[in-house]
C-alpha atoms as a PDB file:
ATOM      1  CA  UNK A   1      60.345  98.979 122.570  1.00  0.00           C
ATOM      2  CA  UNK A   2      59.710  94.976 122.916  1.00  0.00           C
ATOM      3  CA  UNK A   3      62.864  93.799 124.580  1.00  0.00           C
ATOM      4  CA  UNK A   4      65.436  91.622 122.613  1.00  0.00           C
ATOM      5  CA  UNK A   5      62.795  92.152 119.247  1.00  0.00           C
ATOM      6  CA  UNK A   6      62.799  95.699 117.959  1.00  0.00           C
ATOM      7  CA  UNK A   7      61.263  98.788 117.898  1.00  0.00           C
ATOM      8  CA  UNK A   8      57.515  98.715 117.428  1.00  0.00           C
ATOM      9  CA  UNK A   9      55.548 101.676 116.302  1.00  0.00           C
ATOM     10  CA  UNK A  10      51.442 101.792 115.689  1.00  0.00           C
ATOM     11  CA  UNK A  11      50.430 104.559 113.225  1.00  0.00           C
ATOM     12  CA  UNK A  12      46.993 106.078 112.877  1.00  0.00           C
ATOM     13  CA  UNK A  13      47.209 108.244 109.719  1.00  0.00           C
ATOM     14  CA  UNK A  14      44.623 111.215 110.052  1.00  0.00           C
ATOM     15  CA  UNK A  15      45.988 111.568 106.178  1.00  0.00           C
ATOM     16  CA  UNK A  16      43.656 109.237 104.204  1.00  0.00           C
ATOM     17  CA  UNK A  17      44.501 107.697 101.169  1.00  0.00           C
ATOM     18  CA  UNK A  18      43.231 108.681  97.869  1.00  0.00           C
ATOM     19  CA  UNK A  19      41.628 106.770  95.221  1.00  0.00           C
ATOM     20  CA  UNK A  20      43.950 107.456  92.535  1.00  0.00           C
ATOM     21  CA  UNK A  21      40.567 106.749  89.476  1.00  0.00           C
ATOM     22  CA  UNK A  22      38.078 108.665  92.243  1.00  0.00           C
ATOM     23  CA  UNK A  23      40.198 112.135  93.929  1.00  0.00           C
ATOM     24  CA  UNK A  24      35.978 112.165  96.175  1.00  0.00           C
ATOM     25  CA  UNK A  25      36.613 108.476  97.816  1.00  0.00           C
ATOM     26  CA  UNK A  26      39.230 108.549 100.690  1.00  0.00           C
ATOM     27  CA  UNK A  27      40.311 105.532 103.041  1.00  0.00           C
ATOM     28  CA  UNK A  28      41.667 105.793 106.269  1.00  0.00           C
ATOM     29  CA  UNK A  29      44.022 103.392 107.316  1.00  0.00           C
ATOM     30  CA  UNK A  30      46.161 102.035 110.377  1.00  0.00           C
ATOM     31  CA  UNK A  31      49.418 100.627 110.613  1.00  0.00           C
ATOM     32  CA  UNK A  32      51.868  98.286 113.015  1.00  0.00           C
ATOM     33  CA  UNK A  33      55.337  98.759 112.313  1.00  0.00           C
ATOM     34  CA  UNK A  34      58.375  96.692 113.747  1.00  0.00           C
ATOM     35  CA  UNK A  35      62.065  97.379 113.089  1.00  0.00           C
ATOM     36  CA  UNK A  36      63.937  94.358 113.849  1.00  0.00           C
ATOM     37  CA  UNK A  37      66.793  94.797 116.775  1.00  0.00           C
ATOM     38  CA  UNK A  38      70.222  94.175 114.970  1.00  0.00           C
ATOM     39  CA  UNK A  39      69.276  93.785 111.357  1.00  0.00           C
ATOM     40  CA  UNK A  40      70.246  96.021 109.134  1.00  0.00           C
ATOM     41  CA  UNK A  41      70.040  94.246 106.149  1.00  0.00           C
ATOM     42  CA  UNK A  42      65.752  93.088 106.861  1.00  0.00           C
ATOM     43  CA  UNK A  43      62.854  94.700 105.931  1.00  0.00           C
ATOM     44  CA  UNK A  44      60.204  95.770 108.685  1.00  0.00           C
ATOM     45  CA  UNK A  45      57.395  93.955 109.649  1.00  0.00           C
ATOM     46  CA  UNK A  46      54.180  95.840 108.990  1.00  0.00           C
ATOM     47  CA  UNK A  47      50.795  95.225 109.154  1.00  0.00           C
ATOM     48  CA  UNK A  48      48.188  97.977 107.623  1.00  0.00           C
ATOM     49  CA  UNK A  49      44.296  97.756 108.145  1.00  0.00           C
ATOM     50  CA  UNK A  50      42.257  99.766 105.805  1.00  0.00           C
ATOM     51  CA  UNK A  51      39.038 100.910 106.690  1.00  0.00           C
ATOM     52  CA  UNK A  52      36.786 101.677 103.853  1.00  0.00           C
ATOM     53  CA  UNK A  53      36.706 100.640 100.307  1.00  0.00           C
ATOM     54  CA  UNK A  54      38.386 101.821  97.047  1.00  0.00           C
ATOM     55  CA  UNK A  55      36.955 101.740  93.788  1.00  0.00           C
ATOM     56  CA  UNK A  56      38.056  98.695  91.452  1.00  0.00           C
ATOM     57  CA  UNK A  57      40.609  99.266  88.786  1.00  0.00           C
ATOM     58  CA  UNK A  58      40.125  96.515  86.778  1.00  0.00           C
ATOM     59  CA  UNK A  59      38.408  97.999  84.014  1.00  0.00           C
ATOM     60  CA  UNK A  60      41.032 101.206  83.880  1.00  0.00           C
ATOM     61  CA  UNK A  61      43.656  98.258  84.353  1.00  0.00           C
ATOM     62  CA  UNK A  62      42.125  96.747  80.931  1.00  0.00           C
ATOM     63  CA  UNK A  63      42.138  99.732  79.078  1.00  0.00           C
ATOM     64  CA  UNK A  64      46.384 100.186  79.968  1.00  0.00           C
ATOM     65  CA  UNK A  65      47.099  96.598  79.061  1.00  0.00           C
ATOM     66  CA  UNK A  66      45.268  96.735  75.457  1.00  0.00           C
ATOM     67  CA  UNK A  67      47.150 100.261  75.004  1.00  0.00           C
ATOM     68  CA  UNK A  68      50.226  98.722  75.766  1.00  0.00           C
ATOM     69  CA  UNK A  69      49.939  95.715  73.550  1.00  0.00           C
ATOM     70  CA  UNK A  70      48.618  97.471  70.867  1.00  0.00           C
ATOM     71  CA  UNK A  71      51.829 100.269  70.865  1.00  0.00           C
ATOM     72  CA  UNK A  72      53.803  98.828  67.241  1.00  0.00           C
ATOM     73  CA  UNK A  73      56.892  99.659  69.260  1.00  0.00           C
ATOM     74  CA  UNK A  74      57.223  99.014  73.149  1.00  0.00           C
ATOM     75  CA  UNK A  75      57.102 101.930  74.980  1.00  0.00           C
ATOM     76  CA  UNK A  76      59.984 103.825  76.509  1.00  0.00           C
ATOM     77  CA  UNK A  77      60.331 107.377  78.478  1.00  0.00           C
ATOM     78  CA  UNK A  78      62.516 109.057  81.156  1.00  0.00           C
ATOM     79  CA  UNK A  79      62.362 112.028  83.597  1.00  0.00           C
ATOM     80  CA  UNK A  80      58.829 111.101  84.645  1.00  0.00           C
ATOM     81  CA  UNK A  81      57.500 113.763  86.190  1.00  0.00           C
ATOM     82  CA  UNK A  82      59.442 116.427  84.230  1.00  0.00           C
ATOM     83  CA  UNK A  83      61.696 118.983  85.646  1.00  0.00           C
ATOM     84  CA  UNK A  84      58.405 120.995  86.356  1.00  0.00           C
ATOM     85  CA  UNK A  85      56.769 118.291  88.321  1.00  0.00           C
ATOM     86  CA  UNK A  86      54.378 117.137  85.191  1.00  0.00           C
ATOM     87  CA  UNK A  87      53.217 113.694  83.916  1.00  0.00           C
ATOM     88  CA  UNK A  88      51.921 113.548  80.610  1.00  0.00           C
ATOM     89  CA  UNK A  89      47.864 112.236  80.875  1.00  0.00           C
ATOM     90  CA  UNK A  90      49.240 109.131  78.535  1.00  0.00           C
ATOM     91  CA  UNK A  91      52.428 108.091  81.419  1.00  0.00           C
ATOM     92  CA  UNK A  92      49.936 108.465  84.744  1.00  0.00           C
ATOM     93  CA  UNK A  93      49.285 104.505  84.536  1.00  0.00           C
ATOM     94  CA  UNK A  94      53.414 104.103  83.641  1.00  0.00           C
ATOM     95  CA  UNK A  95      53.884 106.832  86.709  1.00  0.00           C
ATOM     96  CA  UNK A  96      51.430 104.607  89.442  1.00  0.00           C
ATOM     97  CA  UNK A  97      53.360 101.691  88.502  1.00  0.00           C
ATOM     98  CA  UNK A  98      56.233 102.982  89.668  1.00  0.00           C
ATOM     99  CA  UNK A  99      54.762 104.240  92.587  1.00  0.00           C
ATOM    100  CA  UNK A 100      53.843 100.882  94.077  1.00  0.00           C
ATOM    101  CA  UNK A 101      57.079  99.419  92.872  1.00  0.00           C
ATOM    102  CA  UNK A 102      58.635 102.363  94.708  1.00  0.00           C
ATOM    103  CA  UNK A 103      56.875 101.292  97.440  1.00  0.00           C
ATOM    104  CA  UNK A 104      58.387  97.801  97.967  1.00  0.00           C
ATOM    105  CA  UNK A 105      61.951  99.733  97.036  1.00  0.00           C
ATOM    106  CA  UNK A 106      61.351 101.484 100.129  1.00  0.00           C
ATOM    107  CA  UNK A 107      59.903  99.141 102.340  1.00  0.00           C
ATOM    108  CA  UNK A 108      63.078  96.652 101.556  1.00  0.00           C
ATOM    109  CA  UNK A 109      65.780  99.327 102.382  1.00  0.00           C
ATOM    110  CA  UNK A 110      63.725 101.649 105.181  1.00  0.00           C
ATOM    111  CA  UNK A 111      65.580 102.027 108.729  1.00  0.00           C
ATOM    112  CA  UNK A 112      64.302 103.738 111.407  1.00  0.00           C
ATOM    113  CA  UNK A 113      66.730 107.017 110.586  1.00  0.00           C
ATOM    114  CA  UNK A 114      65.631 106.903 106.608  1.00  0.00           C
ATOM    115  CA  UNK A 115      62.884 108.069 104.701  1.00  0.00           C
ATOM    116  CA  UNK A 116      62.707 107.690 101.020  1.00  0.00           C
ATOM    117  CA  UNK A 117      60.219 109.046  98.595  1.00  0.00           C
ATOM    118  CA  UNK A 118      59.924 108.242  94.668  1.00  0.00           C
ATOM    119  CA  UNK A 119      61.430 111.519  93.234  1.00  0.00           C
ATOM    120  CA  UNK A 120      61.271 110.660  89.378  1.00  0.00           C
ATOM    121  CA  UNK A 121      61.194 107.444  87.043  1.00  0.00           C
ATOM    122  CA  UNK A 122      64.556 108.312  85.443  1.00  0.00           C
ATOM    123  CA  UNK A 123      63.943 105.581  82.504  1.00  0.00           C
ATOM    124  CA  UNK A 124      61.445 102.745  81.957  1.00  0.00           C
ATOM    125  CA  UNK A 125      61.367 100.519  78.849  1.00  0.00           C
ATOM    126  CA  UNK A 126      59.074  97.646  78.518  1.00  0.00           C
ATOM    127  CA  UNK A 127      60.596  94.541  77.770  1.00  0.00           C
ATOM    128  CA  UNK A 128      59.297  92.558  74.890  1.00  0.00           C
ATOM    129  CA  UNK A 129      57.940  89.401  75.765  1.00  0.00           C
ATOM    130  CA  UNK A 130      56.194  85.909  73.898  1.00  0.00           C
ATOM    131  CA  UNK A 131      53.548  85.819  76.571  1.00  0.00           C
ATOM    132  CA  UNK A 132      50.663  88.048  77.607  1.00  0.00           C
ATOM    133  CA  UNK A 133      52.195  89.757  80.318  1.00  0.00           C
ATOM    134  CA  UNK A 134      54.069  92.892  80.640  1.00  0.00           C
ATOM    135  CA  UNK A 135      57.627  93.570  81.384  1.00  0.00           C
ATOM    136  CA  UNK A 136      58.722  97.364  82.311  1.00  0.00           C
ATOM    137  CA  UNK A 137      62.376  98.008  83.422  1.00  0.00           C
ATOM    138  CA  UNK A 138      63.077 100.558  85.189  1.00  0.00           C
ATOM    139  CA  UNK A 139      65.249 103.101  87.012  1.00  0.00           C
ATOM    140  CA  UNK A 140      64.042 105.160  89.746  1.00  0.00           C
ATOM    141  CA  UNK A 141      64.977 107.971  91.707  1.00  0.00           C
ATOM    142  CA  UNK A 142      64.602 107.143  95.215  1.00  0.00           C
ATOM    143  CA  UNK A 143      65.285 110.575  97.406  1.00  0.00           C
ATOM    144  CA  UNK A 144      66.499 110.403 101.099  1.00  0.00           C
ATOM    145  CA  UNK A 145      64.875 112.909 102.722  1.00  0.00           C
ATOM    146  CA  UNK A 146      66.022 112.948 106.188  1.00  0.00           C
ATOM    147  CA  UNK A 147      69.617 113.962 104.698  1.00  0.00           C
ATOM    148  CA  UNK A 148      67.590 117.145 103.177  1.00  0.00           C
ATOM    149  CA  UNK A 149      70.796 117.174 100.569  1.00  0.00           C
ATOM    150  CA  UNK A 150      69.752 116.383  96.840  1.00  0.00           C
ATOM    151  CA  UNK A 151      70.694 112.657  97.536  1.00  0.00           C
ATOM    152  CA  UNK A 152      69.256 110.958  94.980  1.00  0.00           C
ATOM    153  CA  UNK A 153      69.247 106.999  94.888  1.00  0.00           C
ATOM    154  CA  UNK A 154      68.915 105.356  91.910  1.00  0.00           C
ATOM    155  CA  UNK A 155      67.086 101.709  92.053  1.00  0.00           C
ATOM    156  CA  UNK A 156      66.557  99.003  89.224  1.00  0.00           C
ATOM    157  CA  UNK A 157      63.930  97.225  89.280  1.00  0.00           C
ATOM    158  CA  UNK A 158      61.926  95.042  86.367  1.00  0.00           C
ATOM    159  CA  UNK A 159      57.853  94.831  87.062  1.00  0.00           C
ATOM    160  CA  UNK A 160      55.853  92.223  85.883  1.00  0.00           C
ATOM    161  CA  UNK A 161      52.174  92.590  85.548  1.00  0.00           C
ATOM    162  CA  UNK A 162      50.595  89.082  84.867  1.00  0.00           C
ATOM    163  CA  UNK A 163      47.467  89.098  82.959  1.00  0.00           C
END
């Protein structure tokens, strides 16, 4: 506790993180997390150190984009993973992308009683666009697991990925 700020907690994670284009390189990383006295409606504060190095994705992140702009129709999907946890090979780029948006989802609405995990991409559709860039929007399926009900949160979001 840091008096009249918030609640500060320091993480180690013994889990490392996984190079999603290399499942043999791992990262550990550390973490500084504040929760803000008396603000409900503000994000924590955190600060992450990583220790180690991940493997580039640009040239994986090349080969997405030209798929994508070469699709004659832009692409849409739901219920990503399935029922039986699976994500087609051709969605795991459309299925990571969610992930990190996820990710700022739950960072923006995260309390100290809360803890939210991306359950399913319900729908994304990529928005056409005159430019270069990419547009997807879509709903996900935020779940709430401290409530350990199926509570299900659904959350809009558009992504941009400038090229």
């Amino acid at each position: 506790d840091i008096d009249d700020v918030g609640h500060k907690y320091y993480l180690e994670l013994e889990l490392e993180l996984e190079d999603v284009l290399d499942k043999d390189r791992t990262v550990s990383c550390t973490a500084e997390v504040l929760y803000p006295l008396g603000s409900k409606g503000s994000a924590p504060a955190v600060q992450v150190t990583v220790q180690g190095e991940l493997r580039s994705t640009e040239e994986a992140d090349q080969e997405f984009y030209n798929r994508i702009r070469s699709l004659e129709k832009e692409l849409e999907a739901e219920n990503i993973p399935d029922s039986h946890g699976n994500v087609p090979p051709e969605l795991e780029p459309i299925h990571r992308l969610a992930w990190v948006a996820s990710g700022f989802l739950i960072w923006q609405n995260s309390t100290e009683n809360t803890q939210f995990h991306l359950a399913q991409v319900k729908r994304v559709k990529q928005v056409k666009r005159s430019d270069e860039d990419l547009q997807f929007d879509y709903v996900l399926l935020l779940h709430e697991m401290v409530s350990q009900v199926n509570n299900f949160i659904p959350k809009k979001t558009l992504f941009f990925w400038v090229f």
